[in-house]
N, C-alpha and C. Protein backbone atom coordinates (compact mmCIF):
# COMPACT_ATOMS: atom_id res chain seq x y z
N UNK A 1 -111.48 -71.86 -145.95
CA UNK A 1 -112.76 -71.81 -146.63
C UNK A 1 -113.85 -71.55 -145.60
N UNK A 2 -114.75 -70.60 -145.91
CA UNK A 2 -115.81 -70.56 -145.25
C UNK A 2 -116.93 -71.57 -144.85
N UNK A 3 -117.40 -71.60 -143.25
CA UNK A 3 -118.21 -72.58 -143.37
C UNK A 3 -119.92 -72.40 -143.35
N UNK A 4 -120.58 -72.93 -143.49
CA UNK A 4 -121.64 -73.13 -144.13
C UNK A 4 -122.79 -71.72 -142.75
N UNK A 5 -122.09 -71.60 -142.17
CA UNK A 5 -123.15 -70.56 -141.41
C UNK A 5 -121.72 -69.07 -142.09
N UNK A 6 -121.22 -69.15 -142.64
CA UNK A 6 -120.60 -67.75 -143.57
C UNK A 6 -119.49 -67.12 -142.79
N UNK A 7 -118.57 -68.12 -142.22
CA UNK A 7 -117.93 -67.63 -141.15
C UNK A 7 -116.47 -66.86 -142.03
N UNK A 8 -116.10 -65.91 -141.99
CA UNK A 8 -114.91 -65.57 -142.36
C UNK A 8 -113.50 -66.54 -142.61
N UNK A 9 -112.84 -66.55 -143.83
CA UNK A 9 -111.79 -67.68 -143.60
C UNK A 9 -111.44 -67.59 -142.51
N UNK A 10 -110.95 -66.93 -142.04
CA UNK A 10 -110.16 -66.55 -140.53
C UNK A 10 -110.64 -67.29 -139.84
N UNK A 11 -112.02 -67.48 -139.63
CA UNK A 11 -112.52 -68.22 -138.41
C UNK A 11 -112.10 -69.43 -138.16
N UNK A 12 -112.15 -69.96 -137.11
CA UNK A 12 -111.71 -71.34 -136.49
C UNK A 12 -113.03 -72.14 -136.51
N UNK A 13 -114.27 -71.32 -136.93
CA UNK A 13 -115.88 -72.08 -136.78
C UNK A 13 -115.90 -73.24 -136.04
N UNK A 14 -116.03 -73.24 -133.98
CA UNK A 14 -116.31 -73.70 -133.60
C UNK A 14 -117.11 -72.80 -132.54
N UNK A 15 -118.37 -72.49 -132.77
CA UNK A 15 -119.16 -71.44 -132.60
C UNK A 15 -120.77 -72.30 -133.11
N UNK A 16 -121.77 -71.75 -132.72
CA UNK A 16 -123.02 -71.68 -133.18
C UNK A 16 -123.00 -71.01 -133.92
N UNK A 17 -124.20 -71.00 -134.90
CA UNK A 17 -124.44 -69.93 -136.08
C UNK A 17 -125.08 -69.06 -135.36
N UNK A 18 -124.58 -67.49 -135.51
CA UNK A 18 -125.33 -66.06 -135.22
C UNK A 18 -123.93 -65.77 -133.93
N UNK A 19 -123.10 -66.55 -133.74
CA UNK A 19 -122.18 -66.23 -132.28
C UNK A 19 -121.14 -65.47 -132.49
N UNK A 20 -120.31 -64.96 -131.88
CA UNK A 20 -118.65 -64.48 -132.71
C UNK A 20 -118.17 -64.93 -133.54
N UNK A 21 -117.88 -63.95 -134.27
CA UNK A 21 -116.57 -65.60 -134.98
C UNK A 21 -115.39 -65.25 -134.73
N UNK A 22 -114.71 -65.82 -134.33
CA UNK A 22 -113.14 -65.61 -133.74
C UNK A 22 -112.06 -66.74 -134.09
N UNK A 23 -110.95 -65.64 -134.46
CA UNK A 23 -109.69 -67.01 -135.27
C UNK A 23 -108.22 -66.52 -134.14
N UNK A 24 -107.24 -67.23 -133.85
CA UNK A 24 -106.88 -67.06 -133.49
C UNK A 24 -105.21 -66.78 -134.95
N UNK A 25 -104.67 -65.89 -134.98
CA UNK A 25 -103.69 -65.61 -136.20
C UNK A 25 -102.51 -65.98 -135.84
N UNK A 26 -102.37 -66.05 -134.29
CA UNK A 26 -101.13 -66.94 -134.28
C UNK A 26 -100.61 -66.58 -132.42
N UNK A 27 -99.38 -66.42 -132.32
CA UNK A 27 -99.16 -66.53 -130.49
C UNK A 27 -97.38 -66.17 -130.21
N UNK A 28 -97.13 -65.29 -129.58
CA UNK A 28 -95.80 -65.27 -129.21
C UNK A 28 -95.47 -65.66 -128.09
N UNK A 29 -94.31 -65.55 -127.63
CA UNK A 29 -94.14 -65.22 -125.47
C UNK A 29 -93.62 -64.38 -125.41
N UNK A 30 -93.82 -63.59 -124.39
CA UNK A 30 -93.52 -62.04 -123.90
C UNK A 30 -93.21 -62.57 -122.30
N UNK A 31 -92.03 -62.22 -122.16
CA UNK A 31 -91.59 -62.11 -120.67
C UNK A 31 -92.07 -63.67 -119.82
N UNK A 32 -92.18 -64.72 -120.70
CA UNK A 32 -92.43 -65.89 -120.31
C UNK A 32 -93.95 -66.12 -120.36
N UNK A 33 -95.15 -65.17 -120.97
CA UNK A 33 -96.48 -65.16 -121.12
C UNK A 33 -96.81 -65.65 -122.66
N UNK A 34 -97.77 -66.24 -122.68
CA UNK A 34 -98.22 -66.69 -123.95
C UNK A 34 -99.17 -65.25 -124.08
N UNK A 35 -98.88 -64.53 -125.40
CA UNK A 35 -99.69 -63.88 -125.94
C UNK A 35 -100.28 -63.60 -127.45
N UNK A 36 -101.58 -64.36 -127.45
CA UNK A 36 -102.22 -64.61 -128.94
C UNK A 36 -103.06 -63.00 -129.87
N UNK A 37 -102.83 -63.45 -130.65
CA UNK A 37 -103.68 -62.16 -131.28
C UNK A 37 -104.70 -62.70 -132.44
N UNK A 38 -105.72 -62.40 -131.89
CA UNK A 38 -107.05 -62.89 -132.23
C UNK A 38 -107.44 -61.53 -133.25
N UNK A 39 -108.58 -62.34 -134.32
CA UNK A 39 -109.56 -61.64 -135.12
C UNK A 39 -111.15 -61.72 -134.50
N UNK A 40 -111.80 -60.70 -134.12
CA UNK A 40 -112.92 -61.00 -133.77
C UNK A 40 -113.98 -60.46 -134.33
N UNK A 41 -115.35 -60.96 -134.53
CA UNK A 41 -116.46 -60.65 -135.57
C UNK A 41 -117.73 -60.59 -135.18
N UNK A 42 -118.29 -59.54 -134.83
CA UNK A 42 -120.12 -59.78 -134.54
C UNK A 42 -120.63 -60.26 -135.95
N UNK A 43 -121.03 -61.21 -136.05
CA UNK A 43 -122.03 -61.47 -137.48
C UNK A 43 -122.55 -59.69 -137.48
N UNK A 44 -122.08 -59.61 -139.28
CA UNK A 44 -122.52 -58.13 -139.80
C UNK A 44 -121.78 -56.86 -139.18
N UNK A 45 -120.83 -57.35 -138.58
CA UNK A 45 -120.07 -55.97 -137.86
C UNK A 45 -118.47 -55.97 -138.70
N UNK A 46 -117.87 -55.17 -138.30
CA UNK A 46 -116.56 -55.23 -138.86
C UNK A 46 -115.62 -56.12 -138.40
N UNK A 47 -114.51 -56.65 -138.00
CA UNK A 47 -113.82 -57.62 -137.87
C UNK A 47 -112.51 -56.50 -136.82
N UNK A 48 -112.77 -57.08 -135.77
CA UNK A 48 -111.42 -56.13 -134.51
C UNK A 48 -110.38 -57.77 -134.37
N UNK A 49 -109.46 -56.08 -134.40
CA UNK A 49 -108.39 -57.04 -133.90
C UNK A 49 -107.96 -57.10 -132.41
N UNK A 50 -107.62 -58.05 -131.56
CA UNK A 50 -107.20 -57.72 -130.23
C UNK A 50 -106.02 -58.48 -129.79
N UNK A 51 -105.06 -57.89 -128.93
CA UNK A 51 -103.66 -58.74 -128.26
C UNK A 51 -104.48 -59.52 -127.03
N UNK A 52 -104.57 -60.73 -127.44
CA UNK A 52 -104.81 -61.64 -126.18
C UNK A 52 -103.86 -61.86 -125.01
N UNK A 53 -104.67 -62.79 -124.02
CA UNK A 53 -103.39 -63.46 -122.94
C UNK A 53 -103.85 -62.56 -121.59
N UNK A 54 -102.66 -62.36 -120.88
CA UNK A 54 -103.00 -61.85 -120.04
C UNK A 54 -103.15 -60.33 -119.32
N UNK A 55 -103.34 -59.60 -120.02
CA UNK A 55 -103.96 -58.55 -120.61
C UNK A 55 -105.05 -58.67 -122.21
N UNK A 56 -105.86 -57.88 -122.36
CA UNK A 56 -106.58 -57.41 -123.43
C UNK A 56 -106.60 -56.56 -123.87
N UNK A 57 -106.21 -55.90 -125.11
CA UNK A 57 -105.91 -54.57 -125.68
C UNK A 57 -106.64 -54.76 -127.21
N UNK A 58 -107.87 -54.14 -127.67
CA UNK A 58 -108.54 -54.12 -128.47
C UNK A 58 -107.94 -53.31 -129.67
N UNK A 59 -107.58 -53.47 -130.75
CA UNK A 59 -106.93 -52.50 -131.49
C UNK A 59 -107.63 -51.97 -132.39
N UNK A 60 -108.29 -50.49 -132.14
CA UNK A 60 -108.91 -50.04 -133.14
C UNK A 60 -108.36 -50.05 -134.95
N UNK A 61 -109.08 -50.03 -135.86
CA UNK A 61 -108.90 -50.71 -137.38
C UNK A 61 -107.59 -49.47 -137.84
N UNK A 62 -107.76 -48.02 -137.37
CA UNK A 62 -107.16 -46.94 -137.51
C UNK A 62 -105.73 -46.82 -136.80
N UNK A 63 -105.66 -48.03 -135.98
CA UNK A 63 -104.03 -47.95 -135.16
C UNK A 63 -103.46 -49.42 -135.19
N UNK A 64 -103.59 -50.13 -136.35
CA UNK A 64 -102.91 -50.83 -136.07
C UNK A 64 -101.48 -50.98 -136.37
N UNK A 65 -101.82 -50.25 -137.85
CA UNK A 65 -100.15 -49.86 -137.97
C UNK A 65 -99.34 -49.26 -137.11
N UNK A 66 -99.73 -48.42 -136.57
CA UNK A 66 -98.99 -47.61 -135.20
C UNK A 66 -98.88 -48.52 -134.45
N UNK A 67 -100.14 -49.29 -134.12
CA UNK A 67 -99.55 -50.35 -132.49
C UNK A 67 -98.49 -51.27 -133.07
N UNK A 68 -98.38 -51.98 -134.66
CA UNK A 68 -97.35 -52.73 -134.96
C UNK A 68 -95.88 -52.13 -135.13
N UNK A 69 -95.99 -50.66 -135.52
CA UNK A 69 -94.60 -50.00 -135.40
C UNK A 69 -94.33 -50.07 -134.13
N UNK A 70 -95.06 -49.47 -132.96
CA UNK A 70 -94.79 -49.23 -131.60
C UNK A 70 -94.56 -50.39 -131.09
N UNK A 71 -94.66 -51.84 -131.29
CA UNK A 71 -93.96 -52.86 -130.72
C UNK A 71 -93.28 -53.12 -131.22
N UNK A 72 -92.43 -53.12 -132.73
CA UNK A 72 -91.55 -52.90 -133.58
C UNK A 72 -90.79 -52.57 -132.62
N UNK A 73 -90.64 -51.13 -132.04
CA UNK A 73 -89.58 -50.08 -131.84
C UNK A 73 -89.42 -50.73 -130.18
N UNK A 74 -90.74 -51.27 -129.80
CA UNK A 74 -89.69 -51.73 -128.82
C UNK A 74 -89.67 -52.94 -128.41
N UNK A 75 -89.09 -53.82 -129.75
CA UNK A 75 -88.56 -55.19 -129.61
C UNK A 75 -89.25 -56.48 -129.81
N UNK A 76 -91.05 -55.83 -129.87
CA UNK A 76 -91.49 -57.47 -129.90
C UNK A 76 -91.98 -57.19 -131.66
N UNK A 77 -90.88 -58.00 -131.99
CA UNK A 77 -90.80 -58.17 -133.88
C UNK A 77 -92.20 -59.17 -134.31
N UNK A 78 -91.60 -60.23 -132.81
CA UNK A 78 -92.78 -61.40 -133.57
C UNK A 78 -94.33 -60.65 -133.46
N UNK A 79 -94.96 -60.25 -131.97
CA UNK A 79 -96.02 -59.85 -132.12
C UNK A 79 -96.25 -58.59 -132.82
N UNK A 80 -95.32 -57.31 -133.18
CA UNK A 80 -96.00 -56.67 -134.25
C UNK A 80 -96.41 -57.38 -135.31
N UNK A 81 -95.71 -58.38 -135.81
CA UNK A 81 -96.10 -59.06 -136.93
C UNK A 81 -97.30 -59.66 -137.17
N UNK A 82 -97.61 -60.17 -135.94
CA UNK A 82 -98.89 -60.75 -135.68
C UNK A 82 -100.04 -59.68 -136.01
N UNK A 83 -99.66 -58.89 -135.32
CA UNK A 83 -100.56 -57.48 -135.49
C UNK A 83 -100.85 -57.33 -137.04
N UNK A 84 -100.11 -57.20 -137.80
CA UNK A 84 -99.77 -56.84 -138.97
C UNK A 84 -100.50 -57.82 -139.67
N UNK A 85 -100.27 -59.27 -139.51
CA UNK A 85 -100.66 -60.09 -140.44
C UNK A 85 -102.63 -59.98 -139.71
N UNK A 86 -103.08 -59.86 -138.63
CA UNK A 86 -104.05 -59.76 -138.13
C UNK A 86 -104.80 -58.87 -139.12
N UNK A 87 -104.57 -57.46 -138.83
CA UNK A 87 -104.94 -56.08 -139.54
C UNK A 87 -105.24 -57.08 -141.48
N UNK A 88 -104.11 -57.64 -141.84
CA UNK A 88 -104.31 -58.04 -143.48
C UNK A 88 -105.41 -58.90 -143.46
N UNK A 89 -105.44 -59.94 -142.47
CA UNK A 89 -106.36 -60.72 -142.31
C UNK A 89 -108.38 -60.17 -142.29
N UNK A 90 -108.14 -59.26 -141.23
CA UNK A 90 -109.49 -58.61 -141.22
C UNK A 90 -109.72 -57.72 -142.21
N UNK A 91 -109.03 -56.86 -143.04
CA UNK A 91 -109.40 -56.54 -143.90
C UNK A 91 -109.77 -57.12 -145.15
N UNK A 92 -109.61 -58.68 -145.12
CA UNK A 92 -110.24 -59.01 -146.26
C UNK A 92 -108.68 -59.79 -147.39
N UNK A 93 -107.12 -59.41 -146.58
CA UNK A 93 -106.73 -59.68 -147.34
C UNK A 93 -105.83 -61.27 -146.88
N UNK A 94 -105.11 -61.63 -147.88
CA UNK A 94 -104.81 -63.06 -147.71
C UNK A 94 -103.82 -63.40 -145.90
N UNK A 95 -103.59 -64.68 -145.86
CA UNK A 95 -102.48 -65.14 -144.65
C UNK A 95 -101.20 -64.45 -145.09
């Protein structure tokens, strides 16, 4: 549920009002690395998705399906998924 400064369900709303809003959708391990994949939000902007951890890879709204096939194909099932459920998430649609 949204909180009272209009934060997207997604959000984790521990933020000031007018700040990011950022949720975290969930976290795999890759090669012994924790890597999360976050929803992120300028108040009034569109909602990006990005692969956290230790690298940052911003996923434009137009590739995510591709970036979730392309880790599909090579092996990381859990984080395409993440990707995937991310992309449903920012668009507005359910967990």
């Amino acid at each position: 549920m949204a909180a009272s400064n209009k934060c997207p369900v997604w959000c984790d709303q521990r933020h000031p009002d007018g700040a990011v809003h950022r949720g975290e959708v969930g976290e795999t391990t890759v090669s012994g690395l924790r890597i999360p994949v976050v929803i992120l939000q300028v108040p009034g902007g569109p909602a990006d998705v990005a692969i956290s951890g230790p690298v940052y890879v911003e996923i434009h709204a137009d590739d995510r399906d591709d970036m979730a096939e392309l880790l599909g194909l090579a092996g990381q099932h859990a984080l395409a998924g993440l990707v995937r459920q991310a992309d449903a998430l920012a668009r507005g649609g359910a967990q």
